[in-house]
C-alpha atoms as a PDB file:
ATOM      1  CA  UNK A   1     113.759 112.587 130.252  1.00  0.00           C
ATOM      2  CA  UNK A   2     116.575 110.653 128.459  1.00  0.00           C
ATOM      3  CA  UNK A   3     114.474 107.745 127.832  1.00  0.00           C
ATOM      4  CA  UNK A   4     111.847 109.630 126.167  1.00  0.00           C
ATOM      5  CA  UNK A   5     114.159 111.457 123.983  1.00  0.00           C
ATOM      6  CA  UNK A   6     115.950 108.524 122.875  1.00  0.00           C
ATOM      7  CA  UNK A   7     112.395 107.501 121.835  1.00  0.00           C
ATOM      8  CA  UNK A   8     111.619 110.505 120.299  1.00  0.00           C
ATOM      9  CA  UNK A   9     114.807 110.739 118.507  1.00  0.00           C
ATOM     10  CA  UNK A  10     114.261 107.241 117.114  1.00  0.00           C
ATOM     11  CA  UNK A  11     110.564 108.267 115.898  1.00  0.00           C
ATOM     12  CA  UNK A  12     111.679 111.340 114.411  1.00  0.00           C
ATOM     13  CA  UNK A  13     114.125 109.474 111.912  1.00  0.00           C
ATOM     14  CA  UNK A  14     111.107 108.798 109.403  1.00  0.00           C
ATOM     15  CA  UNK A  15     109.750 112.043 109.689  1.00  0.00           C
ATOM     16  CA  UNK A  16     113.083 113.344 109.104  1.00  0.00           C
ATOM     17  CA  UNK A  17     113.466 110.929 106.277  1.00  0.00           C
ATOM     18  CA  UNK A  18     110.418 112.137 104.571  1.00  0.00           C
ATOM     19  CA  UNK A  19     110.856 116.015 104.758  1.00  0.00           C
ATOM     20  CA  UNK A  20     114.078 115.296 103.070  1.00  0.00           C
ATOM     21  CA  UNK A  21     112.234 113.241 100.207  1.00  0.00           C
ATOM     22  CA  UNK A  22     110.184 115.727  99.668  1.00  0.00           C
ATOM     23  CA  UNK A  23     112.882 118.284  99.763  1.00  0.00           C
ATOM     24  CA  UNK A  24     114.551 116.561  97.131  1.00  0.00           C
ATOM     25  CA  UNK A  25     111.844 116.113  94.822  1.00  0.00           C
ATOM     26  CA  UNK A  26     110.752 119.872  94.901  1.00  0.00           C
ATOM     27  CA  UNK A  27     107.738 119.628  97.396  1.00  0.00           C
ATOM     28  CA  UNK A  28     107.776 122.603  99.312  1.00  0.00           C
ATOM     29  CA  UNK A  29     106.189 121.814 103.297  1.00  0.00           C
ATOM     30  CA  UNK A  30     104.247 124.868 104.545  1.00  0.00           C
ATOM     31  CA  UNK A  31     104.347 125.276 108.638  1.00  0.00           C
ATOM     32  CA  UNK A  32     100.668 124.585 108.836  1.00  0.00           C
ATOM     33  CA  UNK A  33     101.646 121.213 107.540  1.00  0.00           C
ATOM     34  CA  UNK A  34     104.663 120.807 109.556  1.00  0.00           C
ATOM     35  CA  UNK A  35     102.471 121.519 112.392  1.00  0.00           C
ATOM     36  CA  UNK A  36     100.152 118.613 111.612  1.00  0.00           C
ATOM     37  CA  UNK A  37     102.334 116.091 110.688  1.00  0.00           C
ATOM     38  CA  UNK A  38     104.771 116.690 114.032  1.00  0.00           C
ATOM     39  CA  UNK A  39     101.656 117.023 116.299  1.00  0.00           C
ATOM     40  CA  UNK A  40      99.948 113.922 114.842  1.00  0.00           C
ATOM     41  CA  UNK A  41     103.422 112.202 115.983  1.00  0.00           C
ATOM     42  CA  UNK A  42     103.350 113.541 119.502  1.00  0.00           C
ATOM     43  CA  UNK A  43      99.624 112.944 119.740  1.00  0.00           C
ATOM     44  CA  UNK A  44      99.917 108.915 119.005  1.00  0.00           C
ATOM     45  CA  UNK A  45     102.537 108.937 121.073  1.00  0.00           C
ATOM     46  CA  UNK A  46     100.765 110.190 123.490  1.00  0.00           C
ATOM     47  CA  UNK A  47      98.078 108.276 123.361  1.00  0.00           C
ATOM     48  CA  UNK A  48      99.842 105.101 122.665  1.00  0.00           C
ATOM     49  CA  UNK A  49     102.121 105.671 126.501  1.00  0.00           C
ATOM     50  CA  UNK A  50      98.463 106.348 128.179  1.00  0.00           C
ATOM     51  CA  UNK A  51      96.885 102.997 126.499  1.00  0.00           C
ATOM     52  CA  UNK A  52      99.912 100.861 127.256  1.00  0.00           C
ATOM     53  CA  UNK A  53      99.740 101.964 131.134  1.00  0.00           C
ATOM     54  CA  UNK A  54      96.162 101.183 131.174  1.00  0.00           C
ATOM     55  CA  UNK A  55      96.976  97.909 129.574  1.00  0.00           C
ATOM     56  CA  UNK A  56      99.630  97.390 131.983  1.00  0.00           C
ATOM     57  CA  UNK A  57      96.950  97.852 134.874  1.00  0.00           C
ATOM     58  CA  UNK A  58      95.000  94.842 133.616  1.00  0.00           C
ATOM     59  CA  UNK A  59      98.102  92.405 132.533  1.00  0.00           C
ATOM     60  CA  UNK A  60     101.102  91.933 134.322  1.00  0.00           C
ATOM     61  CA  UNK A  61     103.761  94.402 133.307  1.00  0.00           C
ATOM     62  CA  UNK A  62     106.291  92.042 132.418  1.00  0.00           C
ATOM     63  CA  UNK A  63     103.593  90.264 129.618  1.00  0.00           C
ATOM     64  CA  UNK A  64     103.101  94.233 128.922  1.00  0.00           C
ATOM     65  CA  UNK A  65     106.830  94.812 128.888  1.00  0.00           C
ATOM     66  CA  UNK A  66     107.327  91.274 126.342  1.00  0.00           C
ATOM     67  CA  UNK A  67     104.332  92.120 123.880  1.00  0.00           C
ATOM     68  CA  UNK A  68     106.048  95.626 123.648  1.00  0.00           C
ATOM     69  CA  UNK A  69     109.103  94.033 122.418  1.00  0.00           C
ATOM     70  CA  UNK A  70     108.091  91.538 119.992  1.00  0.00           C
ATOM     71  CA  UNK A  71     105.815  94.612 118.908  1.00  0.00           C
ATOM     72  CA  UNK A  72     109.511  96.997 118.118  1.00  0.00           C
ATOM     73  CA  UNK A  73     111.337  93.632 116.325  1.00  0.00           C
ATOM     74  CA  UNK A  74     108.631  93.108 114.057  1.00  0.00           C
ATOM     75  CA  UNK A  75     108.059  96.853 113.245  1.00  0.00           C
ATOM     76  CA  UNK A  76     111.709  97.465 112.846  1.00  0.00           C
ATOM     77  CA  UNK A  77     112.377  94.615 110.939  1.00  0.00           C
ATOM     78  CA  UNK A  78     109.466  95.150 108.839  1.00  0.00           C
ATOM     79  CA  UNK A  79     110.955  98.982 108.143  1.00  0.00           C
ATOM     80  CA  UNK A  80     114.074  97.231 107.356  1.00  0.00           C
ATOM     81  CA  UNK A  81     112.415  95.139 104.681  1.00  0.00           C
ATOM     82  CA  UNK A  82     111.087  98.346 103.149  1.00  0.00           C
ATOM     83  CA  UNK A  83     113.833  99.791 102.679  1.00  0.00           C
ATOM     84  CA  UNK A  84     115.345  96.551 101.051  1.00  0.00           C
ATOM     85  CA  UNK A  85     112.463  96.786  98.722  1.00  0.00           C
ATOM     86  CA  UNK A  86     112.792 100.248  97.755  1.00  0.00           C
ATOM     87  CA  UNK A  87     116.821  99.688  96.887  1.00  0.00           C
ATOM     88  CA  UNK A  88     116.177  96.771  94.778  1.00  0.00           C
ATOM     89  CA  UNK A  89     112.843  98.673  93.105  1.00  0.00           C
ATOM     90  CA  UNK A  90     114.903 101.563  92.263  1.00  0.00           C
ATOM     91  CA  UNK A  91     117.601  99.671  90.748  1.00  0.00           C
ATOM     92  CA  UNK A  92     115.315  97.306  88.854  1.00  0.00           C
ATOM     93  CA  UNK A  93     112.947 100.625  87.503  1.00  0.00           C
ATOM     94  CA  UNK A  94     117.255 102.736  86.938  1.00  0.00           C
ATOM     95  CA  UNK A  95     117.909  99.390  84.840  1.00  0.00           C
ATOM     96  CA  UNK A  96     114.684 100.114  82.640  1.00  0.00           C
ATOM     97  CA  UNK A  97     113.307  96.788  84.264  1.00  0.00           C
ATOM     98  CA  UNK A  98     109.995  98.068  85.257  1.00  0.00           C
ATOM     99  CA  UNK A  99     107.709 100.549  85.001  1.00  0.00           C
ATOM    100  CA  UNK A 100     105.504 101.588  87.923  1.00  0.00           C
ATOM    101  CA  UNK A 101     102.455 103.368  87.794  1.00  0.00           C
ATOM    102  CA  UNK A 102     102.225 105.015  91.487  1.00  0.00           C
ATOM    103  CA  UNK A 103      98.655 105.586  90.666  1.00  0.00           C
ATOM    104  CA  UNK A 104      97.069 102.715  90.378  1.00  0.00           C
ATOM    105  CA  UNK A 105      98.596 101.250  94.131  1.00  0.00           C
ATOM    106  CA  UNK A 106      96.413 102.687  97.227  1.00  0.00           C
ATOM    107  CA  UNK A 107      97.847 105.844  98.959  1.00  0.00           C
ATOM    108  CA  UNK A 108      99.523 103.810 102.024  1.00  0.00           C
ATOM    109  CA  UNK A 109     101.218 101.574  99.442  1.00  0.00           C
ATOM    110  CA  UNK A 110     102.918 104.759  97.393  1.00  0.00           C
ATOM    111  CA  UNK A 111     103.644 106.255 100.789  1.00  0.00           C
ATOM    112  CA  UNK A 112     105.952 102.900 101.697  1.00  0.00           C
ATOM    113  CA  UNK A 113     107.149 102.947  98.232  1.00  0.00           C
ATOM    114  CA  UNK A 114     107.837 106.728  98.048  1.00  0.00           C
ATOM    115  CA  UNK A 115     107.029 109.390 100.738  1.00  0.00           C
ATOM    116  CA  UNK A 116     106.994 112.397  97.998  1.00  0.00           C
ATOM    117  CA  UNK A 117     103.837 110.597  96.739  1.00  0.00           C
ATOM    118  CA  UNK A 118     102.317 112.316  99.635  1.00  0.00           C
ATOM    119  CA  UNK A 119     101.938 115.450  96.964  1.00  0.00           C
ATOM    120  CA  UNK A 120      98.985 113.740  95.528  1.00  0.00           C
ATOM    121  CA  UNK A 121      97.485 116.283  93.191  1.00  0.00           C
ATOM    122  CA  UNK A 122     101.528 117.010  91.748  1.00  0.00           C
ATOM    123  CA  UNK A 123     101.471 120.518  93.701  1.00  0.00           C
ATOM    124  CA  UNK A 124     104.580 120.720  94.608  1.00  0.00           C
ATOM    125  CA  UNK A 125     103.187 121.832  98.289  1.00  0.00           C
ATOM    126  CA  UNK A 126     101.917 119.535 100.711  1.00  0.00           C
ATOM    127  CA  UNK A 127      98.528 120.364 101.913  1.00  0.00           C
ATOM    128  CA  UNK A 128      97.178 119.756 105.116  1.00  0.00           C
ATOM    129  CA  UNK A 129      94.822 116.748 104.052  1.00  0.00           C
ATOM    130  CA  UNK A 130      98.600 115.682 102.316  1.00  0.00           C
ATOM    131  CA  UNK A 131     100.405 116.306 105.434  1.00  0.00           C
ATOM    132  CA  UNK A 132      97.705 114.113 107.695  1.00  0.00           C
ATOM    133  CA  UNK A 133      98.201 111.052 105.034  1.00  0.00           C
ATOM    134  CA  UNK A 134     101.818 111.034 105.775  1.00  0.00           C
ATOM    135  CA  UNK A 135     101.473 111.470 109.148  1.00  0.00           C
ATOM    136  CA  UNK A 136      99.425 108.658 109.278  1.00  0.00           C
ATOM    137  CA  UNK A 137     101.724 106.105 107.035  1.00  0.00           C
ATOM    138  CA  UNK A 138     104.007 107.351 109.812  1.00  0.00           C
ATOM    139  CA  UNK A 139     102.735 106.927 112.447  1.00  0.00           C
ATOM    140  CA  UNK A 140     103.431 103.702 113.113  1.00  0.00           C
ATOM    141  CA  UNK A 141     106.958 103.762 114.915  1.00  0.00           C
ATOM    142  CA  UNK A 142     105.134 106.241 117.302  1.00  0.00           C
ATOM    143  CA  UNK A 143     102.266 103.669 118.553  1.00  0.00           C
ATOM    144  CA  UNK A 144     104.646 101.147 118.795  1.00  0.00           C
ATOM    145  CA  UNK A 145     106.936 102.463 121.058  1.00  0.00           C
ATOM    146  CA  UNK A 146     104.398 103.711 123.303  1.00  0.00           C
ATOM    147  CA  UNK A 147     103.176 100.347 123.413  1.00  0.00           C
ATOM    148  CA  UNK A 148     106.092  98.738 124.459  1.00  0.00           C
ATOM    149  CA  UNK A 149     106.697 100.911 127.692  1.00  0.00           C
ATOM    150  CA  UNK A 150     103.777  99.917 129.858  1.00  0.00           C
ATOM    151  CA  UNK A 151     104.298  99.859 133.242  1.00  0.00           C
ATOM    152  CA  UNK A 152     107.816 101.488 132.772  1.00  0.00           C
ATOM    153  CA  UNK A 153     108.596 104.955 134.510  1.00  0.00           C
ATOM    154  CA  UNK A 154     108.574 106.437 131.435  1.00  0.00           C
ATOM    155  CA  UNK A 155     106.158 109.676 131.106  1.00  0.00           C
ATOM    156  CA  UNK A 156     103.513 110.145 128.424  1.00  0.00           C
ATOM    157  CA  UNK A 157     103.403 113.671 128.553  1.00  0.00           C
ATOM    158  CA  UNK A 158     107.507 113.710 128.901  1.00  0.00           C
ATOM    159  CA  UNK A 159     107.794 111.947 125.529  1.00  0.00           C
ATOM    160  CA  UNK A 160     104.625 113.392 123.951  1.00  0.00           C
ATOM    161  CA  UNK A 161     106.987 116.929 124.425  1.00  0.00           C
ATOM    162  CA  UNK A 162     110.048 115.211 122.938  1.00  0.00           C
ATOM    163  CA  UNK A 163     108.435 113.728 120.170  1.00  0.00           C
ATOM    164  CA  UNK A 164     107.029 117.395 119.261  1.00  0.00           C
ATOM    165  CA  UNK A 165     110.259 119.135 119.574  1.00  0.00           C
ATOM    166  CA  UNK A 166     112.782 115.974 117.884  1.00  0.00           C
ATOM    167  CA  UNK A 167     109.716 115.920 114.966  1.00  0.00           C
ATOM    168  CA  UNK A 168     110.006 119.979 114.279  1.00  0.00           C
ATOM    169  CA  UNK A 169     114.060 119.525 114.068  1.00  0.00           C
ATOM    170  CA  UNK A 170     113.829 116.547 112.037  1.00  0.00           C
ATOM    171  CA  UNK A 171     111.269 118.653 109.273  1.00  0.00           C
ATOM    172  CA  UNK A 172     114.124 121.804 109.291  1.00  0.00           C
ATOM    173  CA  UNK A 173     117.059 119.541 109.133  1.00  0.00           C
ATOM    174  CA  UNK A 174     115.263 117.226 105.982  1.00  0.00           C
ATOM    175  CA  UNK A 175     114.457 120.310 104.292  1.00  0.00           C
ATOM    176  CA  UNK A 176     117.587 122.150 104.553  1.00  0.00           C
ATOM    177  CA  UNK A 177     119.996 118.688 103.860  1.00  0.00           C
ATOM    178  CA  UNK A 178     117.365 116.737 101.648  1.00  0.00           C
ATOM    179  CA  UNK A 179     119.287 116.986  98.574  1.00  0.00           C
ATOM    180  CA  UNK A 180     122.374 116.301  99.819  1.00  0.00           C
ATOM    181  CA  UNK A 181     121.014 112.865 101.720  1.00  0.00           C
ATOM    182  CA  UNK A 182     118.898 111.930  98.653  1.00  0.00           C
ATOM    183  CA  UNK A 183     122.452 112.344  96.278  1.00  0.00           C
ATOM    184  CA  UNK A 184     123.400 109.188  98.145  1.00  0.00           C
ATOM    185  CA  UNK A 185     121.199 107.364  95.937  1.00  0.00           C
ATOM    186  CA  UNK A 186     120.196 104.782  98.705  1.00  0.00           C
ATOM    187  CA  UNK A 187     117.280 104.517 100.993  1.00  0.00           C
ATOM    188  CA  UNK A 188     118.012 105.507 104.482  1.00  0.00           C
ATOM    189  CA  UNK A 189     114.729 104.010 106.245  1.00  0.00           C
ATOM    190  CA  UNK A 190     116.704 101.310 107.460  1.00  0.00           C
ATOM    191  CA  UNK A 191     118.027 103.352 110.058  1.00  0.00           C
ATOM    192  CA  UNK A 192     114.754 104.009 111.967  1.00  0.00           C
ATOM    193  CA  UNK A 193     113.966  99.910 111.516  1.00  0.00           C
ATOM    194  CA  UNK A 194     117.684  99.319 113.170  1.00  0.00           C
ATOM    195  CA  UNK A 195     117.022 102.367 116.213  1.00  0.00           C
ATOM    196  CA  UNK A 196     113.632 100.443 117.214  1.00  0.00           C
ATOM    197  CA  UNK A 197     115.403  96.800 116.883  1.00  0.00           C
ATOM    198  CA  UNK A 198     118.313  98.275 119.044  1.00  0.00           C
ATOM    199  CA  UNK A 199     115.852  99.942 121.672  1.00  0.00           C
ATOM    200  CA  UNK A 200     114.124  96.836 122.119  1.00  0.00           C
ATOM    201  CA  UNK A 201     116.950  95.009 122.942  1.00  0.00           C
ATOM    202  CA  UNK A 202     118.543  97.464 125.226  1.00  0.00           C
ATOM    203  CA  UNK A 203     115.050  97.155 127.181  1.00  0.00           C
ATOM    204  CA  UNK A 204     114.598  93.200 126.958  1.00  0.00           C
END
């Protein structure tokens, strides 16, 4: 069970990361939201551990095992560049550099730049069609670290369950501290780039 909460835990940074942006900006999550966005998590996680042990049945599970982890390096460094974006974009737009219009980029774009542009129609509560969209954009941390753990002893169902209960405690926690962790005036998505970098490492 430890190495399917340390995934879990790693996955659940981002969703963490966006209750607390949407915390901060005044966008109120109801629990039939919650409930989507934390079971879409589990469920591609799920899924994702089932398809890499099928694909580990076909290829050899160290090719399995090597795809995986070039699969977490360029994911986590890719989150890492994101959040390098977002600092510089929100010093450039502070600075009166630029001027963004959120509305004319495609919803998976605004959702990298900004999770609170998840409250498309300016609600201030994330509907369930909301809630699916960024559960969607971030989803991807999930799929790849089920990927990478074909042919491991590592249970689907296991980490499915830890994925569900580390996503419900990351929603409470970035709703009750997303104020505080937004105050710090410096995106934090790094982290969950850095967790998947480190895991893949630790399991080279």
């Amino acid at each position: 069970m430890l190495k399917e909460f340390f995934i879990a835990f790693i996955v659940s940074i981002d969703i963490y990361l966006a209750s607390a942006s949407c915390c901060n900006s005044g966008i109120r999550i109801p629990v039939r939201s919650a409930f989507i966005i934390d079971s879409f998590s589990a469920a591609v996680m799920f899924f994702s551990f089932s398809l890499s042990d099928f694909i580990s049945g076909i290829i050899s599970s160290h090719t399995c095992h090597i795809i995986g982890t070039v699969v977490l390096i360029t994911l986590g460094s890719l989150n890492i560049t994101k959040s390098i974006l977002r600092n510089i974009m929100r010093r450039i737009s502070e600075n009166g550099g630029i001027s963004l219009k959120m509305g004319e980029l495609s919803m998976f774009v605004r959702l990298c730049l900004d999770d609170a542009a998840a409250d498309m129609d300016s609600s201030k509560v994330l509907s369930a069609g909301e809630a699916f969209f960024l559960a969607l954009a971030g989803s991807l941390d999930a799929a790849a670290s089920g990927l990478s753990c074909g042919g491991t002893d590592i249970s689907a169902v296991y980490a499915a369950l830890s994925a569900f209960v580390c996503g419900a405690a990351a929603l409470l926690l970035g709703s009750l501290t997303g104020r505080k962790i937004s105050s710090l005036n410096h995106d934090l998505s790094w982290t969950g780039g850095s967790f998947l970098i480190l895991y893949a490492v630790i399991t080279a």
